[in-house]
Protein backbone atom coordinates (compact mmCIF):
# COMPACT_ATOMS: atom_id res chain seq x y z
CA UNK A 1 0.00 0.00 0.00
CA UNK A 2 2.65 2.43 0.65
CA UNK A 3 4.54 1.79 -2.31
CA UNK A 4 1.38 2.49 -4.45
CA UNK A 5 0.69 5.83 -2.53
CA UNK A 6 4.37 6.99 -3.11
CA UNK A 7 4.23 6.66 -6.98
CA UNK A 8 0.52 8.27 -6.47
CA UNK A 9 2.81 10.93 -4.83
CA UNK A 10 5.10 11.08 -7.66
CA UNK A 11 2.69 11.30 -10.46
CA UNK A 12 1.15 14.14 -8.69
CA UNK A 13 4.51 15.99 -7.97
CA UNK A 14 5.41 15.52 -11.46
CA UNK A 15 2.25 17.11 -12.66
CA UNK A 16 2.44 19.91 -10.49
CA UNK A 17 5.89 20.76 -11.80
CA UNK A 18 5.16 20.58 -15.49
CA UNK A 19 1.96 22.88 -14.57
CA UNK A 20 4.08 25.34 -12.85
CA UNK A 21 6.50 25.63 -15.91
CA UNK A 22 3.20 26.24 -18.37
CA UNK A 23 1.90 28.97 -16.00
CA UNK A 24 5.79 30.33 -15.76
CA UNK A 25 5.53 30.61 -19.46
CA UNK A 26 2.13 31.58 -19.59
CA UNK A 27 2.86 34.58 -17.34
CA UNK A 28 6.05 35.54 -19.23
CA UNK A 29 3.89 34.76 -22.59
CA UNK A 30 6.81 34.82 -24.58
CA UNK A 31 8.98 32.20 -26.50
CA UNK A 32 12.16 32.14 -26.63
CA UNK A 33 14.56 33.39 -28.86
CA UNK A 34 15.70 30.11 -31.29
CA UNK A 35 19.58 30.58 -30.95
CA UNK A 36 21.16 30.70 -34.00
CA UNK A 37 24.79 31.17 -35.57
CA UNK A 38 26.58 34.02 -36.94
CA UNK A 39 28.18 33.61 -40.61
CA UNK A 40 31.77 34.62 -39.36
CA UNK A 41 34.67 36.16 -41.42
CA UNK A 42 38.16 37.11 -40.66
CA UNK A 43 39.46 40.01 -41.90
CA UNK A 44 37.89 43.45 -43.00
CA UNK A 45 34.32 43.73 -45.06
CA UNK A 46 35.25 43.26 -48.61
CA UNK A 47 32.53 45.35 -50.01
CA UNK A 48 31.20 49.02 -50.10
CA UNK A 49 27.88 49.26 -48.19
CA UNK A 50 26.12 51.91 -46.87
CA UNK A 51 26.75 50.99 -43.16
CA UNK A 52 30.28 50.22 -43.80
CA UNK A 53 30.34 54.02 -45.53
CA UNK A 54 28.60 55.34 -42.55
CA UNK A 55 31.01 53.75 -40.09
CA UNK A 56 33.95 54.77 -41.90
CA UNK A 57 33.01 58.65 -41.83
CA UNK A 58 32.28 58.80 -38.39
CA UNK A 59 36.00 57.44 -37.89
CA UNK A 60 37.27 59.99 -39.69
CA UNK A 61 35.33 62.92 -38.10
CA UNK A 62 37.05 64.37 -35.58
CA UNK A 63 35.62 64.16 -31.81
CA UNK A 64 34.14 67.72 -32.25
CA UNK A 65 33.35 67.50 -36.04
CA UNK A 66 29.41 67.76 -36.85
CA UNK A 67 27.94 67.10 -39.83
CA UNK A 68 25.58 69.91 -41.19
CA UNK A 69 25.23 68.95 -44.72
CA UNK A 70 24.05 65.81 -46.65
CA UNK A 71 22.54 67.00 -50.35
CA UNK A 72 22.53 65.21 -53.46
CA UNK A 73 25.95 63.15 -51.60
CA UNK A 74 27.85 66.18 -50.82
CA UNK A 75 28.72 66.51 -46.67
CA UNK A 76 29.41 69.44 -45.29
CA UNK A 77 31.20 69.47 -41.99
CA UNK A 78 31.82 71.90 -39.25
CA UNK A 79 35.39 71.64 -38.45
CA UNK A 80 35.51 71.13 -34.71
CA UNK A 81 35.56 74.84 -33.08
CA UNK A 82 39.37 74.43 -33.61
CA UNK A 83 39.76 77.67 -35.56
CA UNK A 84 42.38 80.28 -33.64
CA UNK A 85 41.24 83.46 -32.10
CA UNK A 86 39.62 86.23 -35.07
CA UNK A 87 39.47 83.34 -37.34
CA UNK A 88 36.24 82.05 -38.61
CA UNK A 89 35.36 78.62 -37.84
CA UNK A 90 35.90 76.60 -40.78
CA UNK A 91 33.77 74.32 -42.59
CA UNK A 92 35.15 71.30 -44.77
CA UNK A 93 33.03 69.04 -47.93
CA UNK A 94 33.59 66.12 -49.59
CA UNK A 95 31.26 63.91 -51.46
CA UNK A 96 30.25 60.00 -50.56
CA UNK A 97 31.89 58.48 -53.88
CA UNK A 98 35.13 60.68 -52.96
CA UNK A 99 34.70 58.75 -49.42
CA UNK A 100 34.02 55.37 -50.82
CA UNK A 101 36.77 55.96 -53.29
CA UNK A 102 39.29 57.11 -50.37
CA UNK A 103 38.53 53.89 -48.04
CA UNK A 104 38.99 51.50 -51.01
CA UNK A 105 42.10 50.54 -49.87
CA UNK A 106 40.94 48.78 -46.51
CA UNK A 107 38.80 46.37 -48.91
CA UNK A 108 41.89 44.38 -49.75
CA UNK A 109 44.47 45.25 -47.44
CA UNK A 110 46.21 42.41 -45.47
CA UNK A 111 46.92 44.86 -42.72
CA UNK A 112 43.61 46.58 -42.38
CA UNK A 113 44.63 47.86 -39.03
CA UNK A 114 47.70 49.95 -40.43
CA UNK A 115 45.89 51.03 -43.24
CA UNK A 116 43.29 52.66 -41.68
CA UNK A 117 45.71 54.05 -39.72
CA UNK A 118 47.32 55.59 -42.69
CA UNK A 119 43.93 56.64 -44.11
CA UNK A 120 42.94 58.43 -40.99
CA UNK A 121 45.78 60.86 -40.45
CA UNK A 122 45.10 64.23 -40.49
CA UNK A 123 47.79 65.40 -43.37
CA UNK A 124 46.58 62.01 -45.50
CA UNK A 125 42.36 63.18 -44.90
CA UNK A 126 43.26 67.23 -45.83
CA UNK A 127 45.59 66.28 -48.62
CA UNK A 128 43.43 63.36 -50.14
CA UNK A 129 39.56 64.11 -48.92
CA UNK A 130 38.56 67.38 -46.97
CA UNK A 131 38.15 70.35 -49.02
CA UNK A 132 37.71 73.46 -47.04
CA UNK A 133 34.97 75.01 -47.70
CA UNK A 134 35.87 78.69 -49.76
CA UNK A 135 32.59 80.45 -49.31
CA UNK A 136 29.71 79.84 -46.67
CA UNK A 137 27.43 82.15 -48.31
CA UNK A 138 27.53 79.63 -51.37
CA UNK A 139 26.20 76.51 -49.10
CA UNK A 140 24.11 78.89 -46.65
CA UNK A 141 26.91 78.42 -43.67
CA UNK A 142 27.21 81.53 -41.55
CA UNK A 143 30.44 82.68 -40.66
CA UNK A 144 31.47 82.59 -37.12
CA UNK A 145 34.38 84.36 -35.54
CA UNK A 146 35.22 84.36 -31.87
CA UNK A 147 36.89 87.89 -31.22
CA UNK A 148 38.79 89.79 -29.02
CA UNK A 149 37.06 89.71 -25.21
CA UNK A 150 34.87 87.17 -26.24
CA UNK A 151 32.56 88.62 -28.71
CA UNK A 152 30.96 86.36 -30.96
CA UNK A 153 30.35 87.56 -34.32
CA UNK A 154 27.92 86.18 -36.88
CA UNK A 155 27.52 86.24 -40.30
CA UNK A 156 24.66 84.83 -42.14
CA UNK A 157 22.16 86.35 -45.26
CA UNK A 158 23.70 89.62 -45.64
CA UNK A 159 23.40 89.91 -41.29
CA UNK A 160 26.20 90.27 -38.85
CA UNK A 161 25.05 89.99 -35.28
CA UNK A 162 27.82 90.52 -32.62
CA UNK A 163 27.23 88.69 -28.96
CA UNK A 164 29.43 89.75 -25.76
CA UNK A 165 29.60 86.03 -24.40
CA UNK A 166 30.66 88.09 -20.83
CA UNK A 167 27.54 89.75 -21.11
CA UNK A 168 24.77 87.66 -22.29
CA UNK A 169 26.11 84.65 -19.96
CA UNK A 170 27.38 86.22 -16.70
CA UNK A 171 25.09 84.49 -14.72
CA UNK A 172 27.27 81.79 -15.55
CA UNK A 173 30.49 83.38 -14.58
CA UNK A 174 31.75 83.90 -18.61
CA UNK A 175 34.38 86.08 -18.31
CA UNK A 176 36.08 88.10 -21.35
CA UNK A 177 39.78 86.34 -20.66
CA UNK A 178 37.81 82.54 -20.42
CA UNK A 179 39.22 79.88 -22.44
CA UNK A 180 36.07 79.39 -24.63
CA UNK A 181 35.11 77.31 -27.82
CA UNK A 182 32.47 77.23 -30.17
CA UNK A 183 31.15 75.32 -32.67
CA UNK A 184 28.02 75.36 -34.99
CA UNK A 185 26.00 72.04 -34.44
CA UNK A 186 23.18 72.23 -36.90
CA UNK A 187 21.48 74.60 -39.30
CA UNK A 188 18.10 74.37 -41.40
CA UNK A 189 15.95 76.74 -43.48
CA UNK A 190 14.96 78.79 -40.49
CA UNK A 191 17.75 78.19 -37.76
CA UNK A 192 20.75 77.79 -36.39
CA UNK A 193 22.45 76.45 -33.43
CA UNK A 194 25.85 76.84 -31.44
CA UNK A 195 27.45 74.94 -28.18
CA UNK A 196 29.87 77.21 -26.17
CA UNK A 197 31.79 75.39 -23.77
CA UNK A 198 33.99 77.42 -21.38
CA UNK A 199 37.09 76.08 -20.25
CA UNK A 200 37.52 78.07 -16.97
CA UNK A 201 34.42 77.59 -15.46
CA UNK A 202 32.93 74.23 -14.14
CA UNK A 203 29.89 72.81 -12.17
CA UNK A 204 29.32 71.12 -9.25
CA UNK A 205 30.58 68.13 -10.89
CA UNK A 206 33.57 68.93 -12.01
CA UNK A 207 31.94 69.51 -15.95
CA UNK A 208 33.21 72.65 -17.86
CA UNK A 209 30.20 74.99 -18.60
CA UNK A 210 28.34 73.72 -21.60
CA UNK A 211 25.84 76.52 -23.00
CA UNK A 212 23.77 75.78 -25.81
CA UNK A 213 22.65 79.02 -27.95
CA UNK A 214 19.34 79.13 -30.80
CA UNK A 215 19.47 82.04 -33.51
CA UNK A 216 16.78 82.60 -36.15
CA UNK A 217 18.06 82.67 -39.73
CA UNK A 218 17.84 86.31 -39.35
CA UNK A 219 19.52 86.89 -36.21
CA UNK A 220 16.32 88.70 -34.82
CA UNK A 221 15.76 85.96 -32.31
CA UNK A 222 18.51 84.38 -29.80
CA UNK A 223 17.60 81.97 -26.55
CA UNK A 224 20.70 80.34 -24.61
CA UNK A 225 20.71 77.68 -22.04
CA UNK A 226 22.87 75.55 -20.18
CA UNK A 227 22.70 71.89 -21.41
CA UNK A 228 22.69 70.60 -17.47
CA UNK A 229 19.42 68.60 -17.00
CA UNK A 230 17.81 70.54 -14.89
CA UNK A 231 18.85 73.82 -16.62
CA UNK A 232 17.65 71.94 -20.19
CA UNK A 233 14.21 70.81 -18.41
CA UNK A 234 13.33 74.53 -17.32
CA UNK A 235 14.01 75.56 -20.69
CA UNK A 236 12.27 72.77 -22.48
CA UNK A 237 9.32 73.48 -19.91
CA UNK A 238 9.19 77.13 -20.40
CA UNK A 239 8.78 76.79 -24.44
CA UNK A 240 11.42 78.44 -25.70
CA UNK A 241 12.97 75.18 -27.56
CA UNK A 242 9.77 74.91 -29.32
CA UNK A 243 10.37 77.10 -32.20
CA UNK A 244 13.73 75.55 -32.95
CA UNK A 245 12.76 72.34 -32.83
CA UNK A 246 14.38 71.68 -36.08
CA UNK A 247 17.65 72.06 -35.28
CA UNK A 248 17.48 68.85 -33.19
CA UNK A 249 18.37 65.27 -34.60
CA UNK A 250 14.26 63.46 -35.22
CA UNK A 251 14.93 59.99 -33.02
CA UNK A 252 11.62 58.71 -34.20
CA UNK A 253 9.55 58.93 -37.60
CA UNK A 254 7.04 61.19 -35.83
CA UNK A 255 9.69 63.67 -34.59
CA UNK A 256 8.21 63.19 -30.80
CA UNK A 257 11.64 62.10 -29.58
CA UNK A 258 14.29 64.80 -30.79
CA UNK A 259 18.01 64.33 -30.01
CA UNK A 260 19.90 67.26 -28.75
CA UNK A 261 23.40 68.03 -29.35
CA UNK A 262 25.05 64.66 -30.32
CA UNK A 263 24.55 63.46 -26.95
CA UNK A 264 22.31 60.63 -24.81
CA UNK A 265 19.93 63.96 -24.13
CA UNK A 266 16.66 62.96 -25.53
CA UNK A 267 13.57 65.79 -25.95
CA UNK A 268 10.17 64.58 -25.49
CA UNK A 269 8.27 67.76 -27.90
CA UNK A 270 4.47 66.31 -27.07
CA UNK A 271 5.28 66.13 -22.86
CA UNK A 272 7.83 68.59 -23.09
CA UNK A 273 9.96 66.36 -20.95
CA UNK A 274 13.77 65.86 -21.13
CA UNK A 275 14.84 62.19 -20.82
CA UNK A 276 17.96 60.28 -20.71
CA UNK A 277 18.97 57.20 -21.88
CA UNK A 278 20.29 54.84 -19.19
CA UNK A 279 23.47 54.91 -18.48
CA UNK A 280 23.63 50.71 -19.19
CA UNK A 281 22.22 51.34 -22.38
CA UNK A 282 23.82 52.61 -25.75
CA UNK A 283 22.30 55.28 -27.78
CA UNK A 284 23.36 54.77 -31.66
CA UNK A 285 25.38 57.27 -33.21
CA UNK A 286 22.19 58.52 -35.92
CA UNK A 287 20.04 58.36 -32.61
CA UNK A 288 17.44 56.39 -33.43
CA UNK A 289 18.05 52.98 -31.85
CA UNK A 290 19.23 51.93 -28.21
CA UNK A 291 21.32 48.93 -27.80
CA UNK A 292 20.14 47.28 -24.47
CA UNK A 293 22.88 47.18 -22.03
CA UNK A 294 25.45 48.49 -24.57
CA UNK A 295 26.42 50.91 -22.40
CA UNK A 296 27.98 48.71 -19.78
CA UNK A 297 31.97 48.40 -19.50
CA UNK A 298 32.30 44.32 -20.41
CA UNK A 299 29.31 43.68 -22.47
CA UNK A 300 28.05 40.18 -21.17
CA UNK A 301 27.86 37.62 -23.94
CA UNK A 302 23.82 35.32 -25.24
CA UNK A 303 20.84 37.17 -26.72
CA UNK A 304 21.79 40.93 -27.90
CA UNK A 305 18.67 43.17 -27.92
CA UNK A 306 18.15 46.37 -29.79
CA UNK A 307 15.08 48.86 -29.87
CA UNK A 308 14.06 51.55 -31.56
CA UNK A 309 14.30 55.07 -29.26
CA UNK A 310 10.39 55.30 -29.61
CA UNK A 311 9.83 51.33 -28.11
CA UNK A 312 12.58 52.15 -25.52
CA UNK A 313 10.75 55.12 -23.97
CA UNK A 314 7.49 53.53 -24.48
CA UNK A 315 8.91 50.50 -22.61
CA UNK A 316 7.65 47.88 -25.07
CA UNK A 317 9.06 44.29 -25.46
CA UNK A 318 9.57 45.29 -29.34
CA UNK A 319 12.95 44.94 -30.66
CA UNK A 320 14.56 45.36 -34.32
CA UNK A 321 17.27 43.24 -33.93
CA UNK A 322 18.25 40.30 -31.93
CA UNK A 323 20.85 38.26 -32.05
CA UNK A 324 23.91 36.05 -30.46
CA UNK A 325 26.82 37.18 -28.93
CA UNK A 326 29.23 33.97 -28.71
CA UNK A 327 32.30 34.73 -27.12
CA UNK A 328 33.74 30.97 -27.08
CA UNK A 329 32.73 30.32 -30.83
CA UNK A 330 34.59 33.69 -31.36
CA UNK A 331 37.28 32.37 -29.63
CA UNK A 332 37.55 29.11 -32.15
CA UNK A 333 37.43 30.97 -34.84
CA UNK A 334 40.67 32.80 -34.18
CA UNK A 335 42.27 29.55 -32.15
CA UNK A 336 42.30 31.02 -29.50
CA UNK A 337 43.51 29.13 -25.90
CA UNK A 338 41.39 31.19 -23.83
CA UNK A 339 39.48 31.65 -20.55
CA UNK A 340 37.31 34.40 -21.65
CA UNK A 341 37.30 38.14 -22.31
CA UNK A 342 39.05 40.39 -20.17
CA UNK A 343 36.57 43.04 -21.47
CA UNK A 344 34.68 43.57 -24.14
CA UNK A 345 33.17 47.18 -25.20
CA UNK A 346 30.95 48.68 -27.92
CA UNK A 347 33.48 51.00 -29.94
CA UNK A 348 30.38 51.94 -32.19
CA UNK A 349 26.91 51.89 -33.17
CA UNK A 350 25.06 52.59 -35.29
CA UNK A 351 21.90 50.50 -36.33
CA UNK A 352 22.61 47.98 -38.71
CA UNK A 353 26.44 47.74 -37.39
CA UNK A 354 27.98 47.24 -34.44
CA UNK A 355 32.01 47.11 -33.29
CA UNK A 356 32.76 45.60 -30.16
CA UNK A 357 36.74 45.06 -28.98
CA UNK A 358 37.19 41.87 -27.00
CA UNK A 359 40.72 40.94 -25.02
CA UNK A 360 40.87 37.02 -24.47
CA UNK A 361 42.48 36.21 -21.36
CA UNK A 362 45.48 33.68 -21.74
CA UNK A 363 44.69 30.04 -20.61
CA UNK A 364 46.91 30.49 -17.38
CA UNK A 365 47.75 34.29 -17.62
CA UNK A 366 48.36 37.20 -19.76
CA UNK A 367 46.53 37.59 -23.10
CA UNK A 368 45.73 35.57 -25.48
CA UNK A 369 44.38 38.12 -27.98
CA UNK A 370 42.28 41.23 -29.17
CA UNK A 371 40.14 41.68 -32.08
CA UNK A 372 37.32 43.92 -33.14
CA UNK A 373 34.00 42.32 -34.00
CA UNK A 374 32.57 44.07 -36.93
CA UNK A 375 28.74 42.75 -36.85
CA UNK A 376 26.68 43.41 -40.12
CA UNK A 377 23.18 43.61 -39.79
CA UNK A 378 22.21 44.72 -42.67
CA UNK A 379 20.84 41.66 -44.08
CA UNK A 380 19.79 39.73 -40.99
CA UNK A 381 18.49 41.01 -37.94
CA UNK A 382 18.92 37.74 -36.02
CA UNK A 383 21.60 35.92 -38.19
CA UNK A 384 24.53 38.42 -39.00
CA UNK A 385 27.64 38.65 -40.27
CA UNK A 386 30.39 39.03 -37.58
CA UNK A 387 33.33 40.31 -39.35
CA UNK A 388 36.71 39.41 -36.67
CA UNK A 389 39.75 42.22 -37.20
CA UNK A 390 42.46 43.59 -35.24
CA UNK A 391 41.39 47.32 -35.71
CA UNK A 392 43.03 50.34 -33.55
CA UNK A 393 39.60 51.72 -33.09
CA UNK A 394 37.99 52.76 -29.47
């Protein structure tokens, strides 16, 4: 009798088990991701594509270069506030054939690391690809020269406008004798807009003061804030971003999430609410997409997840891409004798591609190697193609 009541016991135990893993996965109501594999390649891409192209340029753009310009494949680019004292900022152009024509040379190098290298010097880019740009008035650039004391003087339409930086920001503690730079981040048919970051003046955190300053076309109309949260938020609330709007960077296809400055500073226009993405996360370089957990310093291998800005802030379970991260198969494919990364890091992102640098960890110490993982999305969202190079790229 007690042997039949034990596998009575059983049966039931059983049955409550498998019952608890069909609610677990009714409650979660989702499957799971069918793990797949990569298509992996050493060495560099051997084709032009437009994410290759895109990737490429924003390796040759300086830190503080902005693109303002992209018409009929011409780019015009501000050229990083680096102009000297009662010089006007400068402005440099080339086209996208004269960039995929310049980058050729990585497609069938055996040493793509030293030959972007070579590519990317300054001398080789100004000798080879960047034409300065002659006359602003031609491409509808306004001329901007940082003066004597800190005046600002701009050019733009047949208008000059001059701005005492002292003045207009004292409440700031601008001084005339501050070490200050500026640098035009966008301009459209009806705006324009500048950063000003002062060197001798910081915040409670130890940042350098970062002001960010809207002019109509016409220089009638100027508003200035600092780009601190809480400073940007009062701003925001108060309305006076709204009628330069389109100066910021659209992060959705409604233009309800607007990117400001280049940075992880994302403007809700219908709340009128400044957000920020998490610092875990990774915000892609064109601003539209988040890479979940990107943002963390050794990016943990399994299921990569990426959303568009709109799903992120909306908190939905909708992702455009999703994929696996394999460090060990990685590891094969270069034979490597490895315990694992050391780190691993995004270098860049961008949508449809992705470079991460990974350092294996020697088998008993030291290293056993670094390589770049070029992943190309492009034509699979779940199955890409991991490109595995030694690139100097961080």
């Amino acid at each position: 009798m007690k042997k039949k009541q034990i596998v009575f016991l059983s049966h039931i135990l059983v049955s409550l088990i498998l019952l608890a893993g069909c609610e677990w996965g009714s409650i979660n109501n989702k499957k799971p991701l069918k793990q797949t594999t990569a298509t992996y390649k050493l060495g560099f891409p051997e084709a032009v594509s437009p994410a290759l192209t895109e990737f490429i340029k924003n390796y040759f753009m300086k830190n503080r270069d902005i693109e303002l310009k992209n018409r009929n494949e011409l780019l015009i680019f501000s050229d990083g506030g680096e102009s000297s004292d009662n010089e006007p900022l400068r402005y440099y152009q080339y086209t996208e054939n004269e960039l995929k024509k310049y980058y050729q040379p990585l497609l069938n190098s055996d040493q793509p690391k030293e030959a972007l290298l070579t590519l990317s010097q300054d001398k080789t880019l100004e000798r080879s690809l960047r034409r300065i740009v002659e006359n602003e008035e031609n491409h509808d650039l306004p001329t901007i020269t940082l003066e004597e004391g800190n005046s600002l003087k701009i050019k733009l339409i047949n208008k000059e406008r001059v701005l005492n930086l002292p003045e207009i920001l004292e409440q700031y503690g601008v001084k005339a004798s501050d070490d200050i730079m500026v640098n035009v981040e966008a301009i459209t048919d009806k705006n324009l807009a500048l950063s000003i970051q002062d060197f001798n003046v910081k915040d409670s955190s130890g940042e350098y003061l970062n002001i960010g300053i809207f002019v109509t076309k016409n220089l009638s109309h100027i508003e200035f804030t600092n780009l601190k949260r809480e400073n940007l938020q009062e701003f925001v609330s108060n309305g006076k971003l709204k009628s330069f709007e389109d100066v910021l960077i659209k992060s959705d296809s409604t233009g309800r999430y607007l990117n400001l400055f280049r940075s992880d500073t994302i403007i809700d226009s219908k709340e009128n609410k400044v957000l920020n993405i998490d610092l875990k996360d990774r915000l892609s370089e064109d601003r539209k997409y988040v890479f979940i957990n990107g943002g963390e310093s050794n990016l943990l291998d399994g299921i990569q997840k990426i959303q568009t800005v709109e799903d992120y802030f909306e908190k939905s379970d909708k992702y455009v891409a999703e994929f696996q991260l394999d460090y060990e198969k990685i590891a094969e494919k270069l034979n490597l004798q490895t315990n694992g990364p050391s780190f691993s890091t995004i270098n860049y992102f961008n949508g449809d591609y992705i470079v991460i640098g990974i350092n294996f960890t020697g088998k008993v110490v030291g290293t056993a190697g670094y390589t770049n993982v070029i992943i190309d999305l492009q034509k699979d969202k779940k199955v890409p193609t991991m490109y595995l190079v030694d690139l100097d790229i961080t």
